[in-house]
ModelCIF file with pLDDT and N, C-alpha, C, O atoms, coordinates in Angstrom:
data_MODEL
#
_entry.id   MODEL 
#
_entity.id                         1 
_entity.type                       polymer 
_entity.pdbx_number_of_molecules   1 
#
_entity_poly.entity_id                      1 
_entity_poly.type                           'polypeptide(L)' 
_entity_poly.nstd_linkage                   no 
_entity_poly.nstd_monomer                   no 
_entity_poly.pdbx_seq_one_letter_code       
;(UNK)(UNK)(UNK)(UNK)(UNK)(UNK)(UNK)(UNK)(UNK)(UNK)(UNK)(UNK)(UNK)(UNK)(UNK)(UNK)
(UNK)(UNK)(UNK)(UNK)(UNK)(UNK)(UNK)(UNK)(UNK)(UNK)(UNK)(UNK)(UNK)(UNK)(UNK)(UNK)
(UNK)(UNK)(UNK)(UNK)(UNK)(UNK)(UNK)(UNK)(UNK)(UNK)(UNK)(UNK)
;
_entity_poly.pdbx_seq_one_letter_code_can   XXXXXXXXXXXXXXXXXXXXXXXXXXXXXXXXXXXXXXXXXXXX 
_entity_poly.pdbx_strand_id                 A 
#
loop_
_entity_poly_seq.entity_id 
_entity_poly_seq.num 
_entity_poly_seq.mon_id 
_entity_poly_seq.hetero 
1 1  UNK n 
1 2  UNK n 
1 3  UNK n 
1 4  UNK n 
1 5  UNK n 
1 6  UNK n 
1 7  UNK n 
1 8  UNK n 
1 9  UNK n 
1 10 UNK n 
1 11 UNK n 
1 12 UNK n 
1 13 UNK n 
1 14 UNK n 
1 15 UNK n 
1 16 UNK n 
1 17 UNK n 
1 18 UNK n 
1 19 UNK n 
1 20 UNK n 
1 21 UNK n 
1 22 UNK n 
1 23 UNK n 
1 24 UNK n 
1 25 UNK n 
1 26 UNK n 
1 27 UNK n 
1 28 UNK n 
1 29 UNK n 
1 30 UNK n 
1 31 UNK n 
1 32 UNK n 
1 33 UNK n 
1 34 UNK n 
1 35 UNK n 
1 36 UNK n 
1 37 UNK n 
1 38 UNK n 
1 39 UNK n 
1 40 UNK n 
1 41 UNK n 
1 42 UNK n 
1 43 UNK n 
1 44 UNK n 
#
_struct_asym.id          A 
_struct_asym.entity_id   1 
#
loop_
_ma_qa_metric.id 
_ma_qa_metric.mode 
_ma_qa_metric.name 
_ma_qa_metric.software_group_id 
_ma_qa_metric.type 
1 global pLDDT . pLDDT 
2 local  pLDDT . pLDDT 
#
_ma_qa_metric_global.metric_id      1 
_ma_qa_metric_global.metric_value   96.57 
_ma_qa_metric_global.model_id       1 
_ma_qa_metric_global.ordinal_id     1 
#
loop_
_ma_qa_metric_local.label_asym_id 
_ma_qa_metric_local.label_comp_id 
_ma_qa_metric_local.label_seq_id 
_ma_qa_metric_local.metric_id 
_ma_qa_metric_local.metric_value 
_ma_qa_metric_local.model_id 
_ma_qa_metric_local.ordinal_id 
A UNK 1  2 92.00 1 1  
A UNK 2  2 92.00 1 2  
A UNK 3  2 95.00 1 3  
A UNK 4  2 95.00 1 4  
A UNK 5  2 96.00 1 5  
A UNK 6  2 97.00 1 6  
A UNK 7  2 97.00 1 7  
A UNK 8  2 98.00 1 8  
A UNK 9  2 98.00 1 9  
A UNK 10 2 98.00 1 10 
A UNK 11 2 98.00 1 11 
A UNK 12 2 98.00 1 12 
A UNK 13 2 98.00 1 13 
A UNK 14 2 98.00 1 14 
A UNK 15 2 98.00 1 15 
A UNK 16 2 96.00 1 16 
A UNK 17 2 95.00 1 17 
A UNK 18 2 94.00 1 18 
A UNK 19 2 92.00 1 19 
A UNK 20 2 94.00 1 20 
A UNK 21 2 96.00 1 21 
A UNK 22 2 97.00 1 22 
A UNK 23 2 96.00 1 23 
A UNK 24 2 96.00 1 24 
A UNK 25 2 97.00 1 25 
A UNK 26 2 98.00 1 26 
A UNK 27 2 98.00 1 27 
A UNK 28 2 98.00 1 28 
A UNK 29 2 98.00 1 29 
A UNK 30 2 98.00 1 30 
A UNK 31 2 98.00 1 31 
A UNK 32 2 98.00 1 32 
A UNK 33 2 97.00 1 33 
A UNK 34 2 97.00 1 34 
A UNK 35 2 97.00 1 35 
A UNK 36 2 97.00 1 36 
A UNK 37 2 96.00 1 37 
A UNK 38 2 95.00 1 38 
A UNK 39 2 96.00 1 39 
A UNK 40 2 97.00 1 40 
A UNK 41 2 98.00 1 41 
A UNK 42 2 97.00 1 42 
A UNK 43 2 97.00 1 43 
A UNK 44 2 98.00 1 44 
#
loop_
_atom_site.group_PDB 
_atom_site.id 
_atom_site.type_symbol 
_atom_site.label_atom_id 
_atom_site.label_alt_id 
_atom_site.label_comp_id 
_atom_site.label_asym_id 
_atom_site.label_entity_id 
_atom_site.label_seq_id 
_atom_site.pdbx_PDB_ins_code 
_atom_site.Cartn_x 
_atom_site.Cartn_y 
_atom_site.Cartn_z 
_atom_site.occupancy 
_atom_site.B_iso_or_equiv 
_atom_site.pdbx_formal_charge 
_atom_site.auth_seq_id 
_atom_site.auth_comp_id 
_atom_site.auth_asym_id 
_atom_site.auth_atom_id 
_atom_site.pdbx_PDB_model_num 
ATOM 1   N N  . UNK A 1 1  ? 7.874   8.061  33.338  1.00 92.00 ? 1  UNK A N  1 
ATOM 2   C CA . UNK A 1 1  ? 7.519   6.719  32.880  1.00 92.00 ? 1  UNK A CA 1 
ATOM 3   C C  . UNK A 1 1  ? 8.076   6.444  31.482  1.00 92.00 ? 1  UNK A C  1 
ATOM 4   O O  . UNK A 1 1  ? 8.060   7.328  30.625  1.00 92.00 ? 1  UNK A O  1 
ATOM 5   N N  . UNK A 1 2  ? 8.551   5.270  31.254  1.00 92.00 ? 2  UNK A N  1 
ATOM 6   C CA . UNK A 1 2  ? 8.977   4.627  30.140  1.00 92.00 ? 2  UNK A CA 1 
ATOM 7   C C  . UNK A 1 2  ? 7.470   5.222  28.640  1.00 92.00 ? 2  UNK A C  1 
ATOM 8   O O  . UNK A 1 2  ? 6.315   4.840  28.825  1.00 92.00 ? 2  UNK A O  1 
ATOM 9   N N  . UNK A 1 3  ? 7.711   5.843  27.741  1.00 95.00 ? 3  UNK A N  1 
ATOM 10  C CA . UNK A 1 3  ? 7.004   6.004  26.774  1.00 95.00 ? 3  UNK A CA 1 
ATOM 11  C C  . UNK A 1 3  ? 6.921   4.743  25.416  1.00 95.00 ? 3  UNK A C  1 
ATOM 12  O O  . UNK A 1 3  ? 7.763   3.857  25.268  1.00 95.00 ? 3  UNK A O  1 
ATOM 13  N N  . UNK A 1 4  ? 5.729   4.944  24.556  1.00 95.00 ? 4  UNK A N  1 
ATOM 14  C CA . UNK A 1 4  ? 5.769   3.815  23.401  1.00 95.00 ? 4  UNK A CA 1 
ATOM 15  C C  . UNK A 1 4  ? 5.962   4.427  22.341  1.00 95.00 ? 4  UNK A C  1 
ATOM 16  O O  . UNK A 1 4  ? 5.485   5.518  22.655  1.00 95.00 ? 4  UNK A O  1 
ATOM 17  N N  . UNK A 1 5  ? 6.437   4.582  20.930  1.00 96.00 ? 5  UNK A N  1 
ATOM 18  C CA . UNK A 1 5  ? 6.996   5.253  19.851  1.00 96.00 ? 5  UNK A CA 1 
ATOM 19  C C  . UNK A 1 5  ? 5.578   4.921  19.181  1.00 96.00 ? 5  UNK A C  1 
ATOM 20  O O  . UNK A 1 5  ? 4.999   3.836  19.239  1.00 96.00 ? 5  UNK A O  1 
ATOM 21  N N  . UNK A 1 6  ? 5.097   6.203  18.468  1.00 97.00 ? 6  UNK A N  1 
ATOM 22  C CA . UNK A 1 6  ? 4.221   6.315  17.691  1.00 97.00 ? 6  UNK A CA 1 
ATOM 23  C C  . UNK A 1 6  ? 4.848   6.453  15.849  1.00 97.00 ? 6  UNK A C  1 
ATOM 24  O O  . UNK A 1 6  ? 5.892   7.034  15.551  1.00 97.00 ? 6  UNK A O  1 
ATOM 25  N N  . UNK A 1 7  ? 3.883   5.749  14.807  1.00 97.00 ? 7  UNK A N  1 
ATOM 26  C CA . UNK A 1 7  ? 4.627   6.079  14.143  1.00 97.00 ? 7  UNK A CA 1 
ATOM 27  C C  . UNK A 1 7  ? 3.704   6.703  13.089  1.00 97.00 ? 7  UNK A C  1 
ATOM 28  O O  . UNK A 1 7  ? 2.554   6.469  12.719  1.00 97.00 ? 7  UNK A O  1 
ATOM 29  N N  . UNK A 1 8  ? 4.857   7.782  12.675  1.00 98.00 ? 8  UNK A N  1 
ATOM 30  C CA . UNK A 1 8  ? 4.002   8.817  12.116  1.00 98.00 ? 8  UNK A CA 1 
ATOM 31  C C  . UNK A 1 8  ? 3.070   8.517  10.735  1.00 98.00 ? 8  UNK A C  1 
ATOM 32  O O  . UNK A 1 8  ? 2.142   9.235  10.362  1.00 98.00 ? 8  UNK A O  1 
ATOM 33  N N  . UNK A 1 9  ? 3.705   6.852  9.833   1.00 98.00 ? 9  UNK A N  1 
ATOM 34  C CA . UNK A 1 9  ? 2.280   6.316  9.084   1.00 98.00 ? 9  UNK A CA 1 
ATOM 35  C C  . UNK A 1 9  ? 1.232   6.566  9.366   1.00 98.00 ? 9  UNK A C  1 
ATOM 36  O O  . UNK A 1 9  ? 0.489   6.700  8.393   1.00 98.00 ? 9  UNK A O  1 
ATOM 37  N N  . UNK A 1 10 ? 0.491   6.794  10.947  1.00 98.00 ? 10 UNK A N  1 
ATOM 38  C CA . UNK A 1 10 ? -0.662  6.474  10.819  1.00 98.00 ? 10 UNK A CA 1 
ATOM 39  C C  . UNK A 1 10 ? -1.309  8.144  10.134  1.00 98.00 ? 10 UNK A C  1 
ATOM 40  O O  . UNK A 1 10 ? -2.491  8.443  10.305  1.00 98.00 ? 10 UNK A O  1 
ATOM 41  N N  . UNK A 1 11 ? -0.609  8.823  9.592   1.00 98.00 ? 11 UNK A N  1 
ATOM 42  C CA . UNK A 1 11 ? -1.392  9.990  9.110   1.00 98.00 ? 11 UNK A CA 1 
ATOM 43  C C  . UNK A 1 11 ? -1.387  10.458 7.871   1.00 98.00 ? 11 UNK A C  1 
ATOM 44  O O  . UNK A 1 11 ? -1.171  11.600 7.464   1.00 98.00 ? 11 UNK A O  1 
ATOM 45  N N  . UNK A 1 12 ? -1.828  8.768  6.895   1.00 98.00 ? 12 UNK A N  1 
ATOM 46  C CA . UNK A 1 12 ? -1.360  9.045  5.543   1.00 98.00 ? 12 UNK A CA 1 
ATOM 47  C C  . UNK A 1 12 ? -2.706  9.698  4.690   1.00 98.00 ? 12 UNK A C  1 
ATOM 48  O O  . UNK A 1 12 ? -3.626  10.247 5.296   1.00 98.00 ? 12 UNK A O  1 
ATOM 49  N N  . UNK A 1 13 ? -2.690  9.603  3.678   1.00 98.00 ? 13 UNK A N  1 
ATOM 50  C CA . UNK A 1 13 ? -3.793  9.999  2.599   1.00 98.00 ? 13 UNK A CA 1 
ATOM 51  C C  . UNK A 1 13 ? -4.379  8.619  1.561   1.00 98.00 ? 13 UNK A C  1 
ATOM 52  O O  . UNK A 1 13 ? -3.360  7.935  1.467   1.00 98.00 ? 13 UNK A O  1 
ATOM 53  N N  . UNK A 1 14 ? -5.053  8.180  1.075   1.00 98.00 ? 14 UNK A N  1 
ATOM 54  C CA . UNK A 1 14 ? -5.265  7.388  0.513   1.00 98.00 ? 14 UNK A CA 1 
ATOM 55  C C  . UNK A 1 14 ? -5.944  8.342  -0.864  1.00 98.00 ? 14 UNK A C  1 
ATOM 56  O O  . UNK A 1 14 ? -6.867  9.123  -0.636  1.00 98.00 ? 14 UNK A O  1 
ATOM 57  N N  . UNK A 1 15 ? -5.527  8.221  -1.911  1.00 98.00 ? 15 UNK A N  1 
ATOM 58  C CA . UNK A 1 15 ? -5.880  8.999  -3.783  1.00 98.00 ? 15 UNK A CA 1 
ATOM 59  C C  . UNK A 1 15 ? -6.266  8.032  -4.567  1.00 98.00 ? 15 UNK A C  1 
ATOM 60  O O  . UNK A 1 15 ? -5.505  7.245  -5.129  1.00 98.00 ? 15 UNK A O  1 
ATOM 61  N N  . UNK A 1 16 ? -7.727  8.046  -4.658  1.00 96.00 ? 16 UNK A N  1 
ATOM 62  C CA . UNK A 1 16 ? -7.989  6.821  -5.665  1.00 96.00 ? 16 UNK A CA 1 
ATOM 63  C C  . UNK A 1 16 ? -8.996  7.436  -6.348  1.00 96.00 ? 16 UNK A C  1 
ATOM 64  O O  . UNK A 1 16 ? -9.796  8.222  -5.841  1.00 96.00 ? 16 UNK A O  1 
ATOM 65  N N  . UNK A 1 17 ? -8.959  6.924  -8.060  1.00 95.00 ? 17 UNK A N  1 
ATOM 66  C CA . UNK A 1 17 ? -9.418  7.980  -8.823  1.00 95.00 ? 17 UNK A CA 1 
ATOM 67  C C  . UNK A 1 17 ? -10.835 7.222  -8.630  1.00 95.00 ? 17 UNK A C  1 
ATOM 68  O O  . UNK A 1 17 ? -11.147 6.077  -8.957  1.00 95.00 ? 17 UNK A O  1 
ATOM 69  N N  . UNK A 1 18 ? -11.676 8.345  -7.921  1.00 94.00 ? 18 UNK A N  1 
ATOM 70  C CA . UNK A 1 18 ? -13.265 7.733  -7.767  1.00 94.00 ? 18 UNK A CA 1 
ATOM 71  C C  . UNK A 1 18 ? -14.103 9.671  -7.531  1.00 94.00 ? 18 UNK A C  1 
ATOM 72  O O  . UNK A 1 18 ? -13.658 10.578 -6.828  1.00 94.00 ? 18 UNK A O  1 
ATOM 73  N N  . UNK A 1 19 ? -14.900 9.679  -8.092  1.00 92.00 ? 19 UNK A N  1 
ATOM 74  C CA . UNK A 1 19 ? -15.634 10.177 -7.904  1.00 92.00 ? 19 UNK A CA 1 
ATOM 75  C C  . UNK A 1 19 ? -14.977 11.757 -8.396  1.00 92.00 ? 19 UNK A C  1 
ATOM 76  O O  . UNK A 1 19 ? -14.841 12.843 -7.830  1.00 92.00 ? 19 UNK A O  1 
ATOM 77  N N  . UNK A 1 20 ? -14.668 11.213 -9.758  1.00 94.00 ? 20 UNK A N  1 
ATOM 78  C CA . UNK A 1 20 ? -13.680 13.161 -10.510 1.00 94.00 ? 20 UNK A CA 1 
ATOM 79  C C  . UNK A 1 20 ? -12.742 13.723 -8.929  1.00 94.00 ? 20 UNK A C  1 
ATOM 80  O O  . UNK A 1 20 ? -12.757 14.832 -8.395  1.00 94.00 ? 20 UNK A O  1 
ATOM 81  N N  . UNK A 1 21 ? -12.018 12.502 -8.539  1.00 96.00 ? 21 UNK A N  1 
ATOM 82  C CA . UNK A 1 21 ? -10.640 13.341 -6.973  1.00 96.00 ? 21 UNK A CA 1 
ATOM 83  C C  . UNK A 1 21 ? -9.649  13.978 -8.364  1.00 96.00 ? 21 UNK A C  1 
ATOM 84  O O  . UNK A 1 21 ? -9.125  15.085 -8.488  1.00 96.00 ? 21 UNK A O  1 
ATOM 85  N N  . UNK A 1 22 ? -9.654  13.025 -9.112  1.00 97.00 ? 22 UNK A N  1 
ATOM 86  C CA . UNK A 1 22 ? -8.527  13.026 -10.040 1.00 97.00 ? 22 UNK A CA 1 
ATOM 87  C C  . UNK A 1 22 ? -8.584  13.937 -11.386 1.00 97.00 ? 22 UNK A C  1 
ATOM 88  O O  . UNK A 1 22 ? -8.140  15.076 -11.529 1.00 97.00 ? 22 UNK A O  1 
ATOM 89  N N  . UNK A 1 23 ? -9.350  13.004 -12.464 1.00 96.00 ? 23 UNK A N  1 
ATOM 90  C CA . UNK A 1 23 ? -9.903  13.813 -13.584 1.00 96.00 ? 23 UNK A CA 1 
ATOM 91  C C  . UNK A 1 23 ? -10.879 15.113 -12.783 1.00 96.00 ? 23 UNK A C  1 
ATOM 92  O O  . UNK A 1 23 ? -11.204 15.116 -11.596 1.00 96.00 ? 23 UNK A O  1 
ATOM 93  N N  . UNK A 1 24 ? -11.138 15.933 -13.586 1.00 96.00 ? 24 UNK A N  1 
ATOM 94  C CA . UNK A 1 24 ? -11.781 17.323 -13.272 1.00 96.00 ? 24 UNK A CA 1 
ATOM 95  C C  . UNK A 1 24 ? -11.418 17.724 -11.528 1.00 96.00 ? 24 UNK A C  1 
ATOM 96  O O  . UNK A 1 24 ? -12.136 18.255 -10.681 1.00 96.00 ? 24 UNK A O  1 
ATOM 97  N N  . UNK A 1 25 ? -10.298 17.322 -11.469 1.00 97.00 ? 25 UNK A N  1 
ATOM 98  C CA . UNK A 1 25 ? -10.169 17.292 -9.412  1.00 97.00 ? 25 UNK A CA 1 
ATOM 99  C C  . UNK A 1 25 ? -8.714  17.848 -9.279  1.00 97.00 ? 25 UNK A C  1 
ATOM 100 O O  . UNK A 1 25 ? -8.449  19.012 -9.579  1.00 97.00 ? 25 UNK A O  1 
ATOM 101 N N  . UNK A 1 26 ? -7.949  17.118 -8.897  1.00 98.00 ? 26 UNK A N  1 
ATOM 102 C CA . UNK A 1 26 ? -6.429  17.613 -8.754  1.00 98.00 ? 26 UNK A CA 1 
ATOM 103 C C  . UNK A 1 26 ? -5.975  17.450 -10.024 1.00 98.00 ? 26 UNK A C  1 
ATOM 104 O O  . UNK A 1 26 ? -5.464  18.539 -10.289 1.00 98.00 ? 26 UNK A O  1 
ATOM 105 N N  . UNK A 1 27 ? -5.837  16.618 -11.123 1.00 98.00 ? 27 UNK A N  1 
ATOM 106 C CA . UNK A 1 27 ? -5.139  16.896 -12.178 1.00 98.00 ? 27 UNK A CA 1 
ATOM 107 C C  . UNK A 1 27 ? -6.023  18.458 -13.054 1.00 98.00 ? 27 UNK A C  1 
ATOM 108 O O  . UNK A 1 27 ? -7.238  18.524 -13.240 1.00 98.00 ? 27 UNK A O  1 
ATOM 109 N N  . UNK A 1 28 ? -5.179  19.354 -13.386 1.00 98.00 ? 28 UNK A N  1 
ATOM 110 C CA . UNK A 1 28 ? -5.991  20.086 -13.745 1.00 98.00 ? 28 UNK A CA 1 
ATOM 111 C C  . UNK A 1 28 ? -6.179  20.452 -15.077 1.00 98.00 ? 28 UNK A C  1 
ATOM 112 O O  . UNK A 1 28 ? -6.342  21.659 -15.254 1.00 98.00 ? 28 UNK A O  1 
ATOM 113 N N  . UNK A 1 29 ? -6.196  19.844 -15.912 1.00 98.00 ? 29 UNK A N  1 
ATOM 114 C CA . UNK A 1 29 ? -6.630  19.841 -17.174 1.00 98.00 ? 29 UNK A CA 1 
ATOM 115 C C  . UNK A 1 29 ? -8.617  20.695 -17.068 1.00 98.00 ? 29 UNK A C  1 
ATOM 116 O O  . UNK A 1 29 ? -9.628  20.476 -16.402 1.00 98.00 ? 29 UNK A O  1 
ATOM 117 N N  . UNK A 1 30 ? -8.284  21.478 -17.953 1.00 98.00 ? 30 UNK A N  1 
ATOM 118 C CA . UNK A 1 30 ? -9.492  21.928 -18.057 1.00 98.00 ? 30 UNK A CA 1 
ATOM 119 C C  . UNK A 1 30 ? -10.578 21.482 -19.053 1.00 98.00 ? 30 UNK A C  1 
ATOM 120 O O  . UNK A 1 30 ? -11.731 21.847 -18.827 1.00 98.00 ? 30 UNK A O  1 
ATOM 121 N N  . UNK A 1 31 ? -10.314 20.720 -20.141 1.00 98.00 ? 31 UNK A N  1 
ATOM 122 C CA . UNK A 1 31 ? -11.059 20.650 -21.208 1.00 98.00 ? 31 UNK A CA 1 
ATOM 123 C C  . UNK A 1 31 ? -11.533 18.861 -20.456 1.00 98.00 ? 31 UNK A C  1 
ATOM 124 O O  . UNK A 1 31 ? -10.654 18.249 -19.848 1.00 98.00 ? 31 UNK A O  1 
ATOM 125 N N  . UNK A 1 32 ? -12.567 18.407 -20.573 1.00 98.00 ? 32 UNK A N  1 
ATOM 126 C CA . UNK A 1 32 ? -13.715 17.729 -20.361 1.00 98.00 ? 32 UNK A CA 1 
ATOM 127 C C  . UNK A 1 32 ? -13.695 16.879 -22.104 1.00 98.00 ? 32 UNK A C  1 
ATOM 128 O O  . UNK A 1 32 ? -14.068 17.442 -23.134 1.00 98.00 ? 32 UNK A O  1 
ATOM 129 N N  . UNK A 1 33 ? -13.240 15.649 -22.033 1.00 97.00 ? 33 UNK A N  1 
ATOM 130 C CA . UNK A 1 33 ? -13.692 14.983 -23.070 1.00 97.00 ? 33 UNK A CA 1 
ATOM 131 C C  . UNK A 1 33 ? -13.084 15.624 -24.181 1.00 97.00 ? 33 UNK A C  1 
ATOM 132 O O  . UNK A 1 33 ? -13.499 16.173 -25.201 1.00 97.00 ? 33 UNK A O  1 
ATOM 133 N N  . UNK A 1 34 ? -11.537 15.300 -23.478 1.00 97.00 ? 34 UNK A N  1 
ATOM 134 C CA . UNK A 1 34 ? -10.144 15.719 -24.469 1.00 97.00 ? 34 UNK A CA 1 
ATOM 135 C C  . UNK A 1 34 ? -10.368 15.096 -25.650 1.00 97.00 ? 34 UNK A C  1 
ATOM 136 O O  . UNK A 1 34 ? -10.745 15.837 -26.557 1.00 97.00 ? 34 UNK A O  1 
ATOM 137 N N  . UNK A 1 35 ? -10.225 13.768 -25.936 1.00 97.00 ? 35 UNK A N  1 
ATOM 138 C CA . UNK A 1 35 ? -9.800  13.247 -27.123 1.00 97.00 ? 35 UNK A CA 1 
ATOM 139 C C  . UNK A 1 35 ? -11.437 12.613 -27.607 1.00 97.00 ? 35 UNK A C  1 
ATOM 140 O O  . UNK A 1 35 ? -11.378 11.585 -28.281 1.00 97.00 ? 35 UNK A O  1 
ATOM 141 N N  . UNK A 1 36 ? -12.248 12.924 -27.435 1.00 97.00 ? 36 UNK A N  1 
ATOM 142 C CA . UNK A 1 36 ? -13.871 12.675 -27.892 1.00 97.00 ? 36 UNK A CA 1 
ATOM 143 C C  . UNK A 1 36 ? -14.718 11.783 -28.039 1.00 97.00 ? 36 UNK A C  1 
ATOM 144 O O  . UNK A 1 36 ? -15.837 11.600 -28.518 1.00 97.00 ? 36 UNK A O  1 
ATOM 145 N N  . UNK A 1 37 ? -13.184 10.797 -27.030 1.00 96.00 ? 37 UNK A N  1 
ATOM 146 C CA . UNK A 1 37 ? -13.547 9.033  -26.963 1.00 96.00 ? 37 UNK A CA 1 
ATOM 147 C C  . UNK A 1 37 ? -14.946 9.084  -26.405 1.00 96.00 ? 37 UNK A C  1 
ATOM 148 O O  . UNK A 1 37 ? -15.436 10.077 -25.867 1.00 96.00 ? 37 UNK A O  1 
ATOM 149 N N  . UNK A 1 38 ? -15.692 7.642  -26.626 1.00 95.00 ? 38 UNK A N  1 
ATOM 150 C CA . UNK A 1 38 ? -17.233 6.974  -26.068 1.00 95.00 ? 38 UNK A CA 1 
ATOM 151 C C  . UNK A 1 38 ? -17.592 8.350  -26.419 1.00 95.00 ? 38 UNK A C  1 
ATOM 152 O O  . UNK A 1 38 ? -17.272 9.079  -27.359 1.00 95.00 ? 38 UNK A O  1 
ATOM 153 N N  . UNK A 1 39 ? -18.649 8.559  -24.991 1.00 96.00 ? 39 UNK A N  1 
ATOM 154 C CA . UNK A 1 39 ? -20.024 9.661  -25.378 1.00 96.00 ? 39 UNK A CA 1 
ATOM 155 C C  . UNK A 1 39 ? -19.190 11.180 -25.075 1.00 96.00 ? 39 UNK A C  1 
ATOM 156 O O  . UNK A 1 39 ? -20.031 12.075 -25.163 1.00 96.00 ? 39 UNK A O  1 
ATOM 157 N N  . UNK A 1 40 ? -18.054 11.650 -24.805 1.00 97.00 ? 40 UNK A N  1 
ATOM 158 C CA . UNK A 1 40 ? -17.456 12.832 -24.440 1.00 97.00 ? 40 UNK A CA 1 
ATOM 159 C C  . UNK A 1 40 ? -17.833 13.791 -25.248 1.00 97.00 ? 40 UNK A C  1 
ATOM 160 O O  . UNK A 1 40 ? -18.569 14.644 -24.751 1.00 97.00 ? 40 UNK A O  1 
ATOM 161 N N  . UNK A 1 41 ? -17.470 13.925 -26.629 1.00 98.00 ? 41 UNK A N  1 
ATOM 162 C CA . UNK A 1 41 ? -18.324 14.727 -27.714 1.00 98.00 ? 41 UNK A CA 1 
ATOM 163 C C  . UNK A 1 41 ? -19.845 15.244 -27.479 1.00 98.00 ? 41 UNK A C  1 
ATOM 164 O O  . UNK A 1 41 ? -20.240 16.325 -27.043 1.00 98.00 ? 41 UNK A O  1 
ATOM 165 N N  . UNK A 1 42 ? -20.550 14.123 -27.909 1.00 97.00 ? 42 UNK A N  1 
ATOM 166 C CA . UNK A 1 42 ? -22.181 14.461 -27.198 1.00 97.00 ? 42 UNK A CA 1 
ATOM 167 C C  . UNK A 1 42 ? -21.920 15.464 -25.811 1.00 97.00 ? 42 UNK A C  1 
ATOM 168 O O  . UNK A 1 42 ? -22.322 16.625 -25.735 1.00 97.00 ? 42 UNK A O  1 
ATOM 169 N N  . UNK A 1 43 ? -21.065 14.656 -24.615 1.00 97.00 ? 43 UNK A N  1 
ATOM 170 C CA . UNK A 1 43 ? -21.835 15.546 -23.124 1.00 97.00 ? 43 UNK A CA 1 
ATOM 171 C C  . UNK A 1 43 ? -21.107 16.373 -22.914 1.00 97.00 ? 43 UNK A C  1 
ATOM 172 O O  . UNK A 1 43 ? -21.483 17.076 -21.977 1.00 97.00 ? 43 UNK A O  1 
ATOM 173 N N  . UNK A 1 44 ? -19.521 16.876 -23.662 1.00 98.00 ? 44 UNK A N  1 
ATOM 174 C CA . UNK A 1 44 ? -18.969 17.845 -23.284 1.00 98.00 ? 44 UNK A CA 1 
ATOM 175 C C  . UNK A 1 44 ? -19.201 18.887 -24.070 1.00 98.00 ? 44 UNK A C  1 
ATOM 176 O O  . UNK A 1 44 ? -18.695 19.979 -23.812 1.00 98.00 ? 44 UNK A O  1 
#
């Protein structure tokens, strides 16, 4: 039988910086409240 072309888009990833994916997540910087901006000082 004649087949329909699938296309392989449908098996992407969507990366949106929510919930530390990013900061403390895949980027890997270790230090927490680098530059001591807002409250970082105090909670880190």
């Amino acid at each position: 039988r004649t087949t329909r072309a699938i296309n392989r888009g449908i098996y992407g990833q969507f990366l949106e910086h929510i919930n530390h994916s990013v900061e403390d997540g895949l980027f890997a910087e270790q230090i927490r409240g680098a530059g001591f901006e807002g409250k970082d000082f105090e909670a880190f």
